[in-house]
Structures are given as structure tokens and as C-alpha cells.
PDB file of N, CA and C in Angstrom:
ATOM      1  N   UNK A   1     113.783  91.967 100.576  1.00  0.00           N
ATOM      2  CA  UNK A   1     113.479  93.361 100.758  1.00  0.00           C
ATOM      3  C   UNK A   1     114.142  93.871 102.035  1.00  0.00           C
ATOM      4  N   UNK A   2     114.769  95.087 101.840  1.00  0.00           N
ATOM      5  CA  UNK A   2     114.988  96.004 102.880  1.00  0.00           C
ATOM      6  C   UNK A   2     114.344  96.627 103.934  1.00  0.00           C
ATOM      7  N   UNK A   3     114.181  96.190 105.275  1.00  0.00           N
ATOM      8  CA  UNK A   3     113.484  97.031 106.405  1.00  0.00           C
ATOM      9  C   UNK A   3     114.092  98.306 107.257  1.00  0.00           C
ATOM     10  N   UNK A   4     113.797  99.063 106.591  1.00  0.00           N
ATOM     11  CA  UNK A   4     114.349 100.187 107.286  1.00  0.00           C
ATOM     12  C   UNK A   4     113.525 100.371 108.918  1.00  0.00           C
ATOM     13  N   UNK A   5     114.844 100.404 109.758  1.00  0.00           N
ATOM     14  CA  UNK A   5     113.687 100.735 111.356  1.00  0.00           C
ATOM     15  C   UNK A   5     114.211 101.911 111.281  1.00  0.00           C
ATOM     16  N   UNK A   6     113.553 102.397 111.794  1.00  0.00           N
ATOM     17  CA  UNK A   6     113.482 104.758 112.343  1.00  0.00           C
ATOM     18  C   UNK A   6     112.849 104.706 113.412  1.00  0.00           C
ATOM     19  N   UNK A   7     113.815 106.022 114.009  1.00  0.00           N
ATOM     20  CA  UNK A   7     112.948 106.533 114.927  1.00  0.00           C
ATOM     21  C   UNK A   7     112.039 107.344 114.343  1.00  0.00           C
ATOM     22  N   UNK A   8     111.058 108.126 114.813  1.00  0.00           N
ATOM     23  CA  UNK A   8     110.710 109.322 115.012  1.00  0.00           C
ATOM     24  C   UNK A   8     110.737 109.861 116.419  1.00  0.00           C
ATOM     25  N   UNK A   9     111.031 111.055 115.468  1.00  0.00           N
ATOM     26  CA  UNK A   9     111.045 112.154 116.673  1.00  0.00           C
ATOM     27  C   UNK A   9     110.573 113.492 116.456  1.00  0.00           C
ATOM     28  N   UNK A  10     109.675 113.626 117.245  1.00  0.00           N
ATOM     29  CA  UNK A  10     108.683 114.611 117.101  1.00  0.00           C
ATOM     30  C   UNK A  10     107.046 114.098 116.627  1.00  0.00           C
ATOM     31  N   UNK A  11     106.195 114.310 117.881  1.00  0.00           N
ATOM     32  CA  UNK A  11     105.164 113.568 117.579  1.00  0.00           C
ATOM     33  C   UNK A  11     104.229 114.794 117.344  1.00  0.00           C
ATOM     34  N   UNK A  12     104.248 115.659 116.905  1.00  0.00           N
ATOM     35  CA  UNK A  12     103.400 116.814 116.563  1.00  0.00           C
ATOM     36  C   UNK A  12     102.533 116.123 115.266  1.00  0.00           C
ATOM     37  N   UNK A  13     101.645 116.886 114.829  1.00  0.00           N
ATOM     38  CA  UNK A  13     100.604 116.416 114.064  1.00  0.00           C
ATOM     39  C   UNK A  13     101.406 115.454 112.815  1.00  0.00           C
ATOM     40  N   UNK A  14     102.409 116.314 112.187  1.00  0.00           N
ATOM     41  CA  UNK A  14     103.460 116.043 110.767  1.00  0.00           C
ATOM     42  C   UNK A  14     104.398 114.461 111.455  1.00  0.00           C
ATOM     43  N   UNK A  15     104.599 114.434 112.881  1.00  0.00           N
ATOM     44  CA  UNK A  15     105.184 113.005 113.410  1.00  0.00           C
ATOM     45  C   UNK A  15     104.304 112.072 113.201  1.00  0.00           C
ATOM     46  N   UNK A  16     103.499 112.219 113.822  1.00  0.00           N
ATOM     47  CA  UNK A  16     102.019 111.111 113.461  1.00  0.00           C
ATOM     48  C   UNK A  16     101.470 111.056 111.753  1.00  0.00           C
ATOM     49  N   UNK A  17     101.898 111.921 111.368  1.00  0.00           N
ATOM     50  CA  UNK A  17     100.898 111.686 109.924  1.00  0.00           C
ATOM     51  C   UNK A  17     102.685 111.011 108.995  1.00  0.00           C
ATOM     52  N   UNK A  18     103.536 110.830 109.845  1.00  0.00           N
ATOM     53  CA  UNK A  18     104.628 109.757 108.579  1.00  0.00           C
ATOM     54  C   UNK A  18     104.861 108.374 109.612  1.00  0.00           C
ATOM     55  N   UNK A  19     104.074 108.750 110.887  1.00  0.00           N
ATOM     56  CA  UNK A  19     104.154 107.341 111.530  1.00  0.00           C
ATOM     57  C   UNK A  19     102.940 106.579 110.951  1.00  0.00           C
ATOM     58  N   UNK A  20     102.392 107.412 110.338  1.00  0.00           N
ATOM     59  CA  UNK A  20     100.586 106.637 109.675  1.00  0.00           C
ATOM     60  C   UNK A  20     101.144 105.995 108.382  1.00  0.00           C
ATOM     61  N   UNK A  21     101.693 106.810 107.805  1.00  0.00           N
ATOM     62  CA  UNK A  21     102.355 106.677 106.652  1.00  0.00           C
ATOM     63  C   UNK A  21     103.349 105.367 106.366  1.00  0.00           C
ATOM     64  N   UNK A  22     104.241 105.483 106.954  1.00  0.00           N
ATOM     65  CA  UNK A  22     105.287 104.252 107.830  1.00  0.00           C
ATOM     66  C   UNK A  22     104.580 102.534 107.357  1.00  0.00           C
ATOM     67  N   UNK A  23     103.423 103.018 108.782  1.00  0.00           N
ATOM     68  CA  UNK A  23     102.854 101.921 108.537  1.00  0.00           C
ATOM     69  C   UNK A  23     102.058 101.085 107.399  1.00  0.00           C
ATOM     70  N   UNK A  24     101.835 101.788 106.229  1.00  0.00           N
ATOM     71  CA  UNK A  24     101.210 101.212 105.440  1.00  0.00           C
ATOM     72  C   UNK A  24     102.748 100.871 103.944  1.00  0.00           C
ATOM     73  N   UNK A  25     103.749 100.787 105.012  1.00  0.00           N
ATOM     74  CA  UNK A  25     104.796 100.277 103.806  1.00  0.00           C
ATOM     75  C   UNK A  25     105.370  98.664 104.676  1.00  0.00           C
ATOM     76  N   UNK A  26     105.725  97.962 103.846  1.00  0.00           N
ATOM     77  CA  UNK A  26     106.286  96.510 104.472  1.00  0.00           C
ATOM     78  C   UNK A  26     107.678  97.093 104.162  1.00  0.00           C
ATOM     79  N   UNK A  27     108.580  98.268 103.695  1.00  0.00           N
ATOM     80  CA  UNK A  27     109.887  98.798 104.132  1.00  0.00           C
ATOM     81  C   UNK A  27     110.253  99.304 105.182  1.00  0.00           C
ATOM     82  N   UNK A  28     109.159  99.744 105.828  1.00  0.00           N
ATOM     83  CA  UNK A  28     109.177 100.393 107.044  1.00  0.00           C
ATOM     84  C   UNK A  28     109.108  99.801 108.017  1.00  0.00           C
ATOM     85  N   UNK A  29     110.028 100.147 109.244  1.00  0.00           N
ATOM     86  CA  UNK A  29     109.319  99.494 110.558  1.00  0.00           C
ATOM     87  C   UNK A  29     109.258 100.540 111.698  1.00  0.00           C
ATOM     88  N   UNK A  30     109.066 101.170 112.460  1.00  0.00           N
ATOM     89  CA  UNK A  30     109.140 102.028 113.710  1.00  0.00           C
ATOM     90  C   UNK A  30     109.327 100.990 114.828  1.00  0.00           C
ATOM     91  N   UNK A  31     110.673 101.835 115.305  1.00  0.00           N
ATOM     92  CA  UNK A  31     111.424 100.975 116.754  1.00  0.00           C
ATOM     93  C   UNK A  31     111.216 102.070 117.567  1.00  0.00           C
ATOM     94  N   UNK A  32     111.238 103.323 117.411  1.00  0.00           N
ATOM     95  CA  UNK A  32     111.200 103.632 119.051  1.00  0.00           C
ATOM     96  C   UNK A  32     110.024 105.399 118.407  1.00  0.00           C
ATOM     97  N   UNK A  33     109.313 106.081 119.181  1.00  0.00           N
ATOM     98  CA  UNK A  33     109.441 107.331 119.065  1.00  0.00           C
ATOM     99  C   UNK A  33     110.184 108.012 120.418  1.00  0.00           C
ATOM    100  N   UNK A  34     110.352 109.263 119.935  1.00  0.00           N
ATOM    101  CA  UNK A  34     110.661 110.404 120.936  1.00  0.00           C
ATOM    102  C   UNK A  34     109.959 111.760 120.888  1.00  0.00           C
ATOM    103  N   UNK A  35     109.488 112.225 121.679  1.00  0.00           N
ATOM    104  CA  UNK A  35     109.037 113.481 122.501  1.00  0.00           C
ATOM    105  C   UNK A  35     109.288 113.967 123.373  1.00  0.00           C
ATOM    106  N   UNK A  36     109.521 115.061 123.412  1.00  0.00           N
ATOM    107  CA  UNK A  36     109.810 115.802 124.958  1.00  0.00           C
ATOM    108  C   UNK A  36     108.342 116.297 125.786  1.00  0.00           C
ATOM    109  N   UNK A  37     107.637 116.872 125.133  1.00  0.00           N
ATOM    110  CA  UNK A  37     106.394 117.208 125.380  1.00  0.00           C
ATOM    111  C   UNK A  37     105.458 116.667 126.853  1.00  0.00           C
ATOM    112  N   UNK A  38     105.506 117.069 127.761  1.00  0.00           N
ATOM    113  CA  UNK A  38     104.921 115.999 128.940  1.00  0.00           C
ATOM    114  C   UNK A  38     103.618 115.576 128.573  1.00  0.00           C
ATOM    115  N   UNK A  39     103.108 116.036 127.724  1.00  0.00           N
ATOM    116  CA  UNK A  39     101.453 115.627 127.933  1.00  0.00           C
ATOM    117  C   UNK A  39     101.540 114.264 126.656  1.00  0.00           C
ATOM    118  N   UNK A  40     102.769 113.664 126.204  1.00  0.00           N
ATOM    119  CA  UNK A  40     102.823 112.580 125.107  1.00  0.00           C
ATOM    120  C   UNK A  40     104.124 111.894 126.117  1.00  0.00           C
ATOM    121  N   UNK A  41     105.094 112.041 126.795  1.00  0.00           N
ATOM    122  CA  UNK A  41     105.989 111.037 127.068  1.00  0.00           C
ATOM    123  C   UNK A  41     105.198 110.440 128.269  1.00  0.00           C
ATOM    124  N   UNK A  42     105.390 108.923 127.827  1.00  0.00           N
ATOM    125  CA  UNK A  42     104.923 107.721 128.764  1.00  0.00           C
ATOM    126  C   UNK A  42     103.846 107.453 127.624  1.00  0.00           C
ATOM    127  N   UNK A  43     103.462 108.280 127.043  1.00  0.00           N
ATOM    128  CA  UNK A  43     101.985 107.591 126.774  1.00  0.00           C
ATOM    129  C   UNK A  43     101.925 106.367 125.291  1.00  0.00           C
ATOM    130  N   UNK A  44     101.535 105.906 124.901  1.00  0.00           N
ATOM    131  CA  UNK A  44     101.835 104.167 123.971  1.00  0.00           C
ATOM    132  C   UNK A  44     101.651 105.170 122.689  1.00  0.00           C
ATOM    133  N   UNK A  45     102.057 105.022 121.374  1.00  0.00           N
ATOM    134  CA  UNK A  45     102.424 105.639 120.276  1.00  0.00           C
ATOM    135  C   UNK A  45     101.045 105.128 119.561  1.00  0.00           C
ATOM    136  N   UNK A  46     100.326 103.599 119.865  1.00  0.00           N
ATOM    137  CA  UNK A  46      99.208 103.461 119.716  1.00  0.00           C
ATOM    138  C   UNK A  46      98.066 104.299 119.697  1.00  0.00           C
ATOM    139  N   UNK A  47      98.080 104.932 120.941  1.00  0.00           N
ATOM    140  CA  UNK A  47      96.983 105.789 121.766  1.00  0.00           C
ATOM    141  C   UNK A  47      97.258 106.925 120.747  1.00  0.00           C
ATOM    142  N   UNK A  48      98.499 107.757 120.427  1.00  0.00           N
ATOM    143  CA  UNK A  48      99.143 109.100 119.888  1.00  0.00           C
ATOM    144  C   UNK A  48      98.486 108.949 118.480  1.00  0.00           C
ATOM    145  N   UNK A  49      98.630 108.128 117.632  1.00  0.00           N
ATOM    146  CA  UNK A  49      98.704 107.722 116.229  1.00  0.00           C
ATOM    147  C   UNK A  49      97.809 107.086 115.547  1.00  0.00           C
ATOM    148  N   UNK A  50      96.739 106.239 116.635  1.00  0.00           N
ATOM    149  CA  UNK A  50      95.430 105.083 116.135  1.00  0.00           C
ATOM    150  C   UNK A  50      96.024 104.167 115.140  1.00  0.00           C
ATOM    151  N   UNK A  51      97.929 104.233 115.173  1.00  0.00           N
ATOM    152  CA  UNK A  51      97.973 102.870 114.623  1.00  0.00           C
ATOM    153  C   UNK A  51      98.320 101.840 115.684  1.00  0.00           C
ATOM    154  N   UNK A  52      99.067 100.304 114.911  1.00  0.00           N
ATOM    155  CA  UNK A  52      99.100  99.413 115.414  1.00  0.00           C
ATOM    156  C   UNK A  52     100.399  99.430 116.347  1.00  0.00           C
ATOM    157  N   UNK A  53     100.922 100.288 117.093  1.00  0.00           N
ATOM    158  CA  UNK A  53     101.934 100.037 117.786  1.00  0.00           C
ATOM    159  C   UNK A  53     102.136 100.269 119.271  1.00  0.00           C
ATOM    160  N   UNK A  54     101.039  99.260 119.833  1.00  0.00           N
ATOM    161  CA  UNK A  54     100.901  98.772 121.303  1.00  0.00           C
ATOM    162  C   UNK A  54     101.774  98.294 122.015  1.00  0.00           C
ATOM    163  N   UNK A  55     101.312  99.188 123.293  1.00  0.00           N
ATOM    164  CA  UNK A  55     103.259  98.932 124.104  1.00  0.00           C
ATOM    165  C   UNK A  55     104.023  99.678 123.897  1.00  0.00           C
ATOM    166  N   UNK A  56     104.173 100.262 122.441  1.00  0.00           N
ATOM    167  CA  UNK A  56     105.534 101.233 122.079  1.00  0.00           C
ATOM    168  C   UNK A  56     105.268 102.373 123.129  1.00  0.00           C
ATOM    169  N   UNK A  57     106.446 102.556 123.689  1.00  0.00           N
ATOM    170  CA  UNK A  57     106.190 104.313 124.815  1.00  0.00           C
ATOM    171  C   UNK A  57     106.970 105.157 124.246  1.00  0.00           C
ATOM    172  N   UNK A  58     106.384 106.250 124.207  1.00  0.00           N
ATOM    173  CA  UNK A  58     107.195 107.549 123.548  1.00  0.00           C
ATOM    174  C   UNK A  58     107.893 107.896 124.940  1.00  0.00           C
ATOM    175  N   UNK A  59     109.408 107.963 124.212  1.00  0.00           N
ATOM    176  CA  UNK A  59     110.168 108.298 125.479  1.00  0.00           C
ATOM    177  C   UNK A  59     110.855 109.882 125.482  1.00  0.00           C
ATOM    178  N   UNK A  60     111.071 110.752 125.746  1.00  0.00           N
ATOM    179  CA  UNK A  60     111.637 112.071 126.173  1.00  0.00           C
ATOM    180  C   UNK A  60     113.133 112.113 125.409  1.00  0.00           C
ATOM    181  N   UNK A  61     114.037 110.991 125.383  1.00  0.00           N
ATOM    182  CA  UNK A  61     115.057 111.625 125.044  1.00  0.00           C
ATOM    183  C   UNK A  61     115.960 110.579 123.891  1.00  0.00           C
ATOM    184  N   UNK A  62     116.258 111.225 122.624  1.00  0.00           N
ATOM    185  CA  UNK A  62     116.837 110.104 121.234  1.00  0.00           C
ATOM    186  C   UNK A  62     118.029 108.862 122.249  1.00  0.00           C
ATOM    187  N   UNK A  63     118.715 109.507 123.571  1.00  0.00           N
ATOM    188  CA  UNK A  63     119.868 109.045 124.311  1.00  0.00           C
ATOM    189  C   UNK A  63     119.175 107.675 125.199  1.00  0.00           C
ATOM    190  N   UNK A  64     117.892 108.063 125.474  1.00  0.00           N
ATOM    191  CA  UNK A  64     117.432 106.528 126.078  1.00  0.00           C
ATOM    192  C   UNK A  64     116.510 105.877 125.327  1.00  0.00           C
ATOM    193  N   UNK A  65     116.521 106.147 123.795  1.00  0.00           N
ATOM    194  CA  UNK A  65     115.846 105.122 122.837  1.00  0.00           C
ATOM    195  C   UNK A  65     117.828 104.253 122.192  1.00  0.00           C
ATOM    196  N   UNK A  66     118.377 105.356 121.719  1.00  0.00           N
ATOM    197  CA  UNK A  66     119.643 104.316 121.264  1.00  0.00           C
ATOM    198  C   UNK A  66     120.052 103.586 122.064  1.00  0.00           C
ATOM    199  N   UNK A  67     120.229 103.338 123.514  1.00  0.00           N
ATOM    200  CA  UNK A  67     120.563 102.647 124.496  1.00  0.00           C
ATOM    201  C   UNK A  67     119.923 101.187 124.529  1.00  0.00           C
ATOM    202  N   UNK A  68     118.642 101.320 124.016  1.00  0.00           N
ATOM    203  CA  UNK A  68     118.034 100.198 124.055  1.00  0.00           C
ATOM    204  C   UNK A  68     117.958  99.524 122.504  1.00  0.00           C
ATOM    205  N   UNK A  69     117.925 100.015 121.188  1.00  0.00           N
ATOM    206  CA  UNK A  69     117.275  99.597 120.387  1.00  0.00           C
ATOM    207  C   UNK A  69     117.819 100.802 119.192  1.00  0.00           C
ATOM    208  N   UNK A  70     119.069 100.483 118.145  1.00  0.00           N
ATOM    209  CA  UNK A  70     119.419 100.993 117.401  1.00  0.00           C
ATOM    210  C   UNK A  70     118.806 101.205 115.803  1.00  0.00           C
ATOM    211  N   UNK A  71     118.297 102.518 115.481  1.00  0.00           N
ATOM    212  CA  UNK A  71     117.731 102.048 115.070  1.00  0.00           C
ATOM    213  C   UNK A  71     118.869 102.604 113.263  1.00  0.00           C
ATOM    214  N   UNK A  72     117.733 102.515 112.363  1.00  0.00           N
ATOM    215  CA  UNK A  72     118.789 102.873 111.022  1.00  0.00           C
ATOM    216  C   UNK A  72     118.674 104.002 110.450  1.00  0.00           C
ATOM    217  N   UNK A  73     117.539 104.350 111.077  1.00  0.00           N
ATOM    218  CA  UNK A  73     117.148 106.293 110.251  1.00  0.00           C
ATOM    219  C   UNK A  73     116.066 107.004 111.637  1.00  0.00           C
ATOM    220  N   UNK A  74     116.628 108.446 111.355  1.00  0.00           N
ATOM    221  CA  UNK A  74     116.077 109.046 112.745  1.00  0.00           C
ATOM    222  C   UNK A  74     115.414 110.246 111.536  1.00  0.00           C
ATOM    223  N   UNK A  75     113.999 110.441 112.099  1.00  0.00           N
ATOM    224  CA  UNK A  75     113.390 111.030 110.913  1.00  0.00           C
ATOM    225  C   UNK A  75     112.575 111.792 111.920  1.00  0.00           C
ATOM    226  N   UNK A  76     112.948 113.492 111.477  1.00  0.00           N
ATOM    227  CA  UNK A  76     112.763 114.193 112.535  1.00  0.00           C
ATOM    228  C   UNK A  76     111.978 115.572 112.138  1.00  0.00           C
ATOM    229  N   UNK A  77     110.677 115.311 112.912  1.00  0.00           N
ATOM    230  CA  UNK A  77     109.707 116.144 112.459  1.00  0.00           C
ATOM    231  C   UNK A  77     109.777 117.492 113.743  1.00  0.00           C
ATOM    232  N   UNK A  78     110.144 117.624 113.651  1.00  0.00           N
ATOM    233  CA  UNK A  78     110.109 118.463 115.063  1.00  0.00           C
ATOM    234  C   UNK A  78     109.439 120.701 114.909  1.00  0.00           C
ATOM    235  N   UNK A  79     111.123 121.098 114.447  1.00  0.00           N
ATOM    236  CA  UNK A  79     111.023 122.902 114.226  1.00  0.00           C
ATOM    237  C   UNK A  79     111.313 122.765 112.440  1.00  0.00           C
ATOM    238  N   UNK A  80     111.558 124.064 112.279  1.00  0.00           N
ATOM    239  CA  UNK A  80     111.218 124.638 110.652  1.00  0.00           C
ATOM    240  C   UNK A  80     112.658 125.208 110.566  1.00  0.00           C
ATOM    241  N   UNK A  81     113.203 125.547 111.685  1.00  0.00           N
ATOM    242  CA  UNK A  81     114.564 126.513 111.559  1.00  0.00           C
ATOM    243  C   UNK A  81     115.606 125.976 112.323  1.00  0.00           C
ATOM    244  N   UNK A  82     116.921 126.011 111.559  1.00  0.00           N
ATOM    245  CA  UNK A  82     118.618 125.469 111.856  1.00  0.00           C
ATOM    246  C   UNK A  82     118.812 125.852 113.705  1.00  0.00           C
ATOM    247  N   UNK A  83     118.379 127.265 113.615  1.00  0.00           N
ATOM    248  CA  UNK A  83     118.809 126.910 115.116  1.00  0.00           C
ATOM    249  C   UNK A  83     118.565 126.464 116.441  1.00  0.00           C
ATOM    250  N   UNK A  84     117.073 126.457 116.057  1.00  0.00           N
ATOM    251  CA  UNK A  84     116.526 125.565 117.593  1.00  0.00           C
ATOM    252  C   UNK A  84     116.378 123.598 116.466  1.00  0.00           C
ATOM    253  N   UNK A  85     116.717 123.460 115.803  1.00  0.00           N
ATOM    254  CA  UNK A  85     117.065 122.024 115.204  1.00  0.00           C
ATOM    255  C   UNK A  85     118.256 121.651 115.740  1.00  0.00           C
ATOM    256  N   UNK A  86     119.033 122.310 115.558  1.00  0.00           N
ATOM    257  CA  UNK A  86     120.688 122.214 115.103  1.00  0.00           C
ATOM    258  C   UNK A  86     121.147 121.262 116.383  1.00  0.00           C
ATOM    259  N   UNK A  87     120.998 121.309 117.580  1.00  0.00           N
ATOM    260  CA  UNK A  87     121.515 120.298 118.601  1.00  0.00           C
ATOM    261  C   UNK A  87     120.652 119.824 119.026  1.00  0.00           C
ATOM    262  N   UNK A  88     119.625 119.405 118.186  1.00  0.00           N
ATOM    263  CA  UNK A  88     119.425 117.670 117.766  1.00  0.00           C
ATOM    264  C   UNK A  88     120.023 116.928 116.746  1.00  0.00           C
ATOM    265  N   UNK A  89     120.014 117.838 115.857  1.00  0.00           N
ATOM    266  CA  UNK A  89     120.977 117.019 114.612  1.00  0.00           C
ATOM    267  C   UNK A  89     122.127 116.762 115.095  1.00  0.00           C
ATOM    268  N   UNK A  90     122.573 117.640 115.480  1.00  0.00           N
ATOM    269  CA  UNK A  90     123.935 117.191 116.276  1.00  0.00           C
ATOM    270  C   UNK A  90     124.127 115.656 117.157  1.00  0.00           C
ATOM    271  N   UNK A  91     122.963 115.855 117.896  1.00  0.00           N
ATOM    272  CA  UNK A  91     122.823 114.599 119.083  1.00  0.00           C
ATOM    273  C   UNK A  91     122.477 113.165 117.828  1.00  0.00           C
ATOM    274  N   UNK A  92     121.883 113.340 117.189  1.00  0.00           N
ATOM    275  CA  UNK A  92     121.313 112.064 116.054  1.00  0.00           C
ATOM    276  C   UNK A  92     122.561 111.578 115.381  1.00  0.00           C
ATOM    277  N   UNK A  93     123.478 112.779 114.246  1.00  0.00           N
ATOM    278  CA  UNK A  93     124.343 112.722 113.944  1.00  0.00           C
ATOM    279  C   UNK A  93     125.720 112.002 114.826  1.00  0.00           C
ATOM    280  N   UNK A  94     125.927 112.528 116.050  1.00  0.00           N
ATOM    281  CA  UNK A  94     127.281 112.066 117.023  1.00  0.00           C
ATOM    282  C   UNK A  94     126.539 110.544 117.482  1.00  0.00           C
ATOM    283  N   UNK A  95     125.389 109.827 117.177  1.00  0.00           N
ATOM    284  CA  UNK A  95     124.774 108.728 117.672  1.00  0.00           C
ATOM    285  C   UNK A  95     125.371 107.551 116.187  1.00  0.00           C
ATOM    286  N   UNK A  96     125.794 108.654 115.046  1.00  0.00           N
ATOM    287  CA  UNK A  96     125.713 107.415 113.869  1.00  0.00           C
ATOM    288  C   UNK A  96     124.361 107.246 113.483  1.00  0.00           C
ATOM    289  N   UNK A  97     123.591 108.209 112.977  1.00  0.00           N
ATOM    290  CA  UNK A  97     122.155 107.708 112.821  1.00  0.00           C
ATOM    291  C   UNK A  97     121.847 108.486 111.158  1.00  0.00           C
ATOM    292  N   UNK A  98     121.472 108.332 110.002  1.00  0.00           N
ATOM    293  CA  UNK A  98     121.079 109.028 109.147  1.00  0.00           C
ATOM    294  C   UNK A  98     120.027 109.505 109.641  1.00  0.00           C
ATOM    295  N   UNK A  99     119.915 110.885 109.239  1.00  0.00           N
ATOM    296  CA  UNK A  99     119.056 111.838 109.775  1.00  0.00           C
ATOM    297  C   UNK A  99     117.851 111.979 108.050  1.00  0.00           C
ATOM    298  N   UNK A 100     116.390 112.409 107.975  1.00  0.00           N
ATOM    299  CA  UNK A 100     115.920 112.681 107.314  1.00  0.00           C
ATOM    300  C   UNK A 100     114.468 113.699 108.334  1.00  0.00           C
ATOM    301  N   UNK A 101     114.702 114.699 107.884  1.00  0.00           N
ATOM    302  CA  UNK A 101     113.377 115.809 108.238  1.00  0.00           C
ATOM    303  C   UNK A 101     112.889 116.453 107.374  1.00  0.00           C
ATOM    304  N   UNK A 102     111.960 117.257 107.667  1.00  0.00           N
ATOM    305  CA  UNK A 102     111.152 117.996 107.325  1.00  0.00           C
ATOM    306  C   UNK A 102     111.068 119.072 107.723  1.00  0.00           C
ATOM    307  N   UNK A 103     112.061 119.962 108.008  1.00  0.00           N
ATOM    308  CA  UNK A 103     112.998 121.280 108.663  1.00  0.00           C
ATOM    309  C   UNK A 103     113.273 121.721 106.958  1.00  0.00           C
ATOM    310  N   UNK A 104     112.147 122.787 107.311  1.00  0.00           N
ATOM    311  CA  UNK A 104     112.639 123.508 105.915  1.00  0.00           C
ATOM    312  C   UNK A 104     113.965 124.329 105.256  1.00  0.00           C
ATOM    313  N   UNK A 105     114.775 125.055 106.757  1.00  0.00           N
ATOM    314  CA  UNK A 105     115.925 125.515 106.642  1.00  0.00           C
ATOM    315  C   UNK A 105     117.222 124.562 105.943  1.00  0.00           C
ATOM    316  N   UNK A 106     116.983 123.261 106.623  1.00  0.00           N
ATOM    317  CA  UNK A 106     117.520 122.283 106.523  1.00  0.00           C
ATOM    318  C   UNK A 106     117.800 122.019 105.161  1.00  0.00           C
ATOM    319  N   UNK A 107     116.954 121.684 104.066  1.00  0.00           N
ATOM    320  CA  UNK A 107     116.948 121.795 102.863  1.00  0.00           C
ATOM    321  C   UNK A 107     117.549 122.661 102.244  1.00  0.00           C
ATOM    322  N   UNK A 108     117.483 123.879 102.524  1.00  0.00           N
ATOM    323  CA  UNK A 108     118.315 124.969 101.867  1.00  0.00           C
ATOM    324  C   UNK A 108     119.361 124.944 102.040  1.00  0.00           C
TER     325      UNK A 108
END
């Protein structure tokens, strides 16, 4: 079987409810999250999510999670609209990363 690792990015309610999700597949694995948000970066994805991923720190920026730990899909819950999205996709995309969100513009 295939393990897909992802980031997420964007820990808003819809980040946490496919990091919940995530976890109840043996395809899935979560290697890093990201947030910008100060009141979630530093804090363990454990604490964010009530799942099992102790230790993990949500870090501020997709540029100091690829540095450490590449992952295979960046799955990005973040805005609803192309233009406050658009340079992140950009940044995910110029990283080599398949992108999958939940950006409704995006779809269209």
C-alpha cells in the first residue's frame, strides 16, 4: 500500500476536521502542518486537533516545513477565493508539491 505524507496548511476548523480525517486512513500520514496565525504557531498539532500527533509543531511558513521534511501532497485549507490563495499556490507549486484544496474558486 501507498502512504501518502501531506502537509496541511491551514489549521482553521476545515484543517483540523481532514487532519481528523487523515488519521483514521493507514494511506495517510501527516509530516508537517502550517499556520500563520500566532495564537496556533509553536503550538503541537496534538493540542490543535485531539489527535495522535505529539511533538508535531505547527510552523508559520510551507518554506521551513520543505526544508526539513518533503512531503508528497500539500492540502490546503486555508481562503475560498484565487486571489488571496493564489501566492500560496504559487509557493507549493514552485516547491514541486501536488496541491489539493478546498478553495472553491479553485475548482471552477
Amino acid at each position: 500500500m501507498t502512504i501518502h505524507r501531506f502537509v496541511q496548511i491551514g489549521l482553521g476548523p476545515l484543517g483540523v476536521k481532514m487532519i481528523k480525517m487523515a488519521a483514521d486512513r493507514s494511506s495517510c500520514q501527516l509530516v508537517a502542518a502550517v499556520d500563520n496565525h500566532p495564537d496556533l504557531v509553536g503550538k503541537e498539532v496534538a493540542q490543535v486537533t485531539g489527535t495522535d500527533h505529539a511533538g508535531m509543531l505547527i510552523r508559520p511558513s510551507l518554506e521551513e516545513v520543505v526544508a526539513s521534511v518533503r512531503p508528497d501532497i500539500a492540502v490546503i485549507t486555508t481562503v475560498s477565493d484565487m486571489q488571496r490563495i493564489t501566492p500560496l499556490l504559487l509557493s507549493v507549486v514552485r516547491q514541486g508539491i501536488p496541491v489539493v484544496s478546498t478553495c472553491e474558486e479553485l475548482s471552477y
